[in-house]
C-alpha atoms as a PDB file:
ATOM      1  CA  UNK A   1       0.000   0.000   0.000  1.00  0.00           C
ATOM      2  CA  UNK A   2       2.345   2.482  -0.728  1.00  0.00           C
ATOM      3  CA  UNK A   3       1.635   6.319  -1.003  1.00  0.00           C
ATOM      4  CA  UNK A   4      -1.255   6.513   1.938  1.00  0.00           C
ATOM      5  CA  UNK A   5       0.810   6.405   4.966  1.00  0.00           C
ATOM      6  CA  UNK A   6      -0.365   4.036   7.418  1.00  0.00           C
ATOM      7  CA  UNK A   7      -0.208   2.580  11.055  1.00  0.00           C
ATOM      8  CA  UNK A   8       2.251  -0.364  11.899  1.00  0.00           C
ATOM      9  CA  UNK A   9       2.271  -2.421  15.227  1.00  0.00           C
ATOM     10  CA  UNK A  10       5.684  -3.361  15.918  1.00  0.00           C
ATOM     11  CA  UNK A  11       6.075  -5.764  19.199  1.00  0.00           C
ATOM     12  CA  UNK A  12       9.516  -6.969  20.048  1.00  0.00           C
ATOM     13  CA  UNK A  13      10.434  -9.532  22.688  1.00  0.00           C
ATOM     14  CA  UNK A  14      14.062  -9.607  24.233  1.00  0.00           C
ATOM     15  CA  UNK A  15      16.573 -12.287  24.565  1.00  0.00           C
ATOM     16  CA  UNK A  16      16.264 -14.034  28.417  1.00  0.00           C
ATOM     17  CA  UNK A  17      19.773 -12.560  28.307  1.00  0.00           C
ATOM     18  CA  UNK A  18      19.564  -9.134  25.987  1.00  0.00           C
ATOM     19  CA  UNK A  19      19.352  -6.735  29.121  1.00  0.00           C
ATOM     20  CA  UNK A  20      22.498  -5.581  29.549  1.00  0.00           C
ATOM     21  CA  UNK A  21      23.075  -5.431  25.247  1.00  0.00           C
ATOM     22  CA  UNK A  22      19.376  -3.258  25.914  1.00  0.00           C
ATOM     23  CA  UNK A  23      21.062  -0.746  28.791  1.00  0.00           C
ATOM     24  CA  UNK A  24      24.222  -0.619  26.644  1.00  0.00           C
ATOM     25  CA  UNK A  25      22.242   0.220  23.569  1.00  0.00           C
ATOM     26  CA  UNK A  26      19.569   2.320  25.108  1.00  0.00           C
ATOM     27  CA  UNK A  27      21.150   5.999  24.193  1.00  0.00           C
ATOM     28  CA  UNK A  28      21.864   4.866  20.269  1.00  0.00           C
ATOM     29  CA  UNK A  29      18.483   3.075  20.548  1.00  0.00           C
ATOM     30  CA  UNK A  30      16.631   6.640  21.405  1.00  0.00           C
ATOM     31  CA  UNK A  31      18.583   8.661  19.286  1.00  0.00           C
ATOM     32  CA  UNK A  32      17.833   6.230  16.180  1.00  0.00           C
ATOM     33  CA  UNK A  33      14.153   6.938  16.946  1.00  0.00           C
ATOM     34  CA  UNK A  34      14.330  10.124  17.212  1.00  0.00           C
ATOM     35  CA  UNK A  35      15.822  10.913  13.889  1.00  0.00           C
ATOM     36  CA  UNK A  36      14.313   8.530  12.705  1.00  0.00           C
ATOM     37  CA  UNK A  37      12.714   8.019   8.694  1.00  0.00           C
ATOM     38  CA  UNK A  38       9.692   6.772   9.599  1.00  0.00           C
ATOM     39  CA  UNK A  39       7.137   8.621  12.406  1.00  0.00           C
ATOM     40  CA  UNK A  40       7.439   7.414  15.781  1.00  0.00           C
ATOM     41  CA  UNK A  41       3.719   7.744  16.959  1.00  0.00           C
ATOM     42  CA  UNK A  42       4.005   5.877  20.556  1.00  0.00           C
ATOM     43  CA  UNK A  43       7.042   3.782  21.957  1.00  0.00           C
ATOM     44  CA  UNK A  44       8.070   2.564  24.807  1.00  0.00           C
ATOM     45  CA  UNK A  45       9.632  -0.994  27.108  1.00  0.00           C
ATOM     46  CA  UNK A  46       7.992  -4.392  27.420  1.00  0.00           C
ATOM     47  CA  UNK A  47       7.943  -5.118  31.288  1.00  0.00           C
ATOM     48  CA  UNK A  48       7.889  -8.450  33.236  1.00  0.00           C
ATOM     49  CA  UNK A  49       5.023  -8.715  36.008  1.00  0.00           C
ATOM     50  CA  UNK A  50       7.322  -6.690  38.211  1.00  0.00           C
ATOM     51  CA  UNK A  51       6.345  -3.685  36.454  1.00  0.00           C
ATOM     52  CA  UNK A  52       9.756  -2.339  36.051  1.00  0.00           C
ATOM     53  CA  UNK A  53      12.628  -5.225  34.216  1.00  0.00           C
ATOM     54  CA  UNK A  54      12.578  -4.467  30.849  1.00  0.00           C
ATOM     55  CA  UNK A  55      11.672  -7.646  28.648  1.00  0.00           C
ATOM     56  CA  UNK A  56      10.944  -6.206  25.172  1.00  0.00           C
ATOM     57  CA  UNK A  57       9.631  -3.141  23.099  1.00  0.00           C
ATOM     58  CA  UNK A  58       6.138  -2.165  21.635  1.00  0.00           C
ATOM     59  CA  UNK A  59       6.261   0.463  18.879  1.00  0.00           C
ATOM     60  CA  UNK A  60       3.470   1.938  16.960  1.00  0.00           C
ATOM     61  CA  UNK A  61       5.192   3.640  13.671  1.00  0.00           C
ATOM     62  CA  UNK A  62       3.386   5.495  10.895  1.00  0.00           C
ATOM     63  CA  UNK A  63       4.819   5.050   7.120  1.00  0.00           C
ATOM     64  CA  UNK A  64       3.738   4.546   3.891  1.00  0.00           C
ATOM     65  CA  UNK A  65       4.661   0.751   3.796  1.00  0.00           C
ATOM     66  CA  UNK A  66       5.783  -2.011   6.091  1.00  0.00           C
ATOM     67  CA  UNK A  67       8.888  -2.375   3.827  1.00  0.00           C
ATOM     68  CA  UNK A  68       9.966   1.067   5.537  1.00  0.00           C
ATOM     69  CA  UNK A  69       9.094  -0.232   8.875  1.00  0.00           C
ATOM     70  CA  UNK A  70      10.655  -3.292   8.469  1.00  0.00           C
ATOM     71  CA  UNK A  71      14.090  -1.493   7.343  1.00  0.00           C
ATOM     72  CA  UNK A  72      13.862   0.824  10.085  1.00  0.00           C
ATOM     73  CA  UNK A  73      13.369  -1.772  12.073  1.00  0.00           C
ATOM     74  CA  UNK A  74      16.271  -4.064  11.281  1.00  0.00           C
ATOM     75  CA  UNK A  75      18.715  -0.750  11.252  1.00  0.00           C
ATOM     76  CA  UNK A  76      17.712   0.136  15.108  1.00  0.00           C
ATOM     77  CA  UNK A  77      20.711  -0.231  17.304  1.00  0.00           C
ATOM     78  CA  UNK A  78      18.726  -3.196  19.435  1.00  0.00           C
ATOM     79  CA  UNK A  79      18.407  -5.218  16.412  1.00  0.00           C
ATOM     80  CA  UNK A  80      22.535  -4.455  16.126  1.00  0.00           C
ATOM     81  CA  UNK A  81      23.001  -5.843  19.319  1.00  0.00           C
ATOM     82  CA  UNK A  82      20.952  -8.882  18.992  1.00  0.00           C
ATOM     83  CA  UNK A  83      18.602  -7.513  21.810  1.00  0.00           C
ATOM     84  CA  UNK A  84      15.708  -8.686  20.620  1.00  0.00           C
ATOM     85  CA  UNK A  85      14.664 -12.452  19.929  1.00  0.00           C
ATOM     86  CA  UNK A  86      11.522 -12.103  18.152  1.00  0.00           C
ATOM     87  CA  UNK A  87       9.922  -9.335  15.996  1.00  0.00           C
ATOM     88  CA  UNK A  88       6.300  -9.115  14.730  1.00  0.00           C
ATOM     89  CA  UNK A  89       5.128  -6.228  12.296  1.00  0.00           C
ATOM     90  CA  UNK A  90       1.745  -5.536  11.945  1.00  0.00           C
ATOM     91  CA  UNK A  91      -0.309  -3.224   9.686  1.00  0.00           C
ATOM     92  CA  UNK A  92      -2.684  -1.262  12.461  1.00  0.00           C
ATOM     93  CA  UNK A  93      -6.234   0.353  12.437  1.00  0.00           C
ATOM     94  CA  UNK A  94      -6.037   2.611  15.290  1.00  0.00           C
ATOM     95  CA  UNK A  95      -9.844   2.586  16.305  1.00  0.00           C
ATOM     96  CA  UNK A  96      -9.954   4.375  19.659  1.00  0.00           C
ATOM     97  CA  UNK A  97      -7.743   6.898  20.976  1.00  0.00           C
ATOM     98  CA  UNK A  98      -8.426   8.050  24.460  1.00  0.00           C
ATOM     99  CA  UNK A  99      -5.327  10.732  24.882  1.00  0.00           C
END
């Protein structure tokens, strides 16, 4: 679908061992998204129960195809560092917004 731009889902579980490669990482990491060619629209850490140890990433990215997603994805300084073990992209119809 390329030309409208469009929502993406982007969920990202971490290695049982990628937190320290994450902490190490995490400066590049935010400075990637910032400049980054597609529009960061929310971001933020995965948690474990304990509501604070960081176990993997949820993005929600706006572009004009998942090809750009998926390139932005796979050029973010956590995917460098092996941080994350699994990656699902999904196109995303944002139905309620409550902000």
């Amino acid at each position: 679908m390329k030309g409208k731009s469009m929502l993406f889902a982007v969920h990202c579980l971490d290695h049982a061992d990628g937190l320290p490669r994450r902490q190490a990482n995490y400066d590049a990491h935010k400075a990637y998204l910032s400049a980054g060619t597609v529009k960061t629209v929310i971001s933020g850490p995965l948690v474990a129960a304990d509501g604070e140890t960081m176990i993997g990433s949820l993005f929600v990215f706006e572009a004009d195809q998942i090809d750009d997603v998926i390139a932005f994805n796979n050029n973010d300084p956590f995917a460098h560092a092996n941080v994350w073990r699994q990656v699902d992209i999904n196109p995303f119809l944002k139905r309620v917004d409550n902000r």
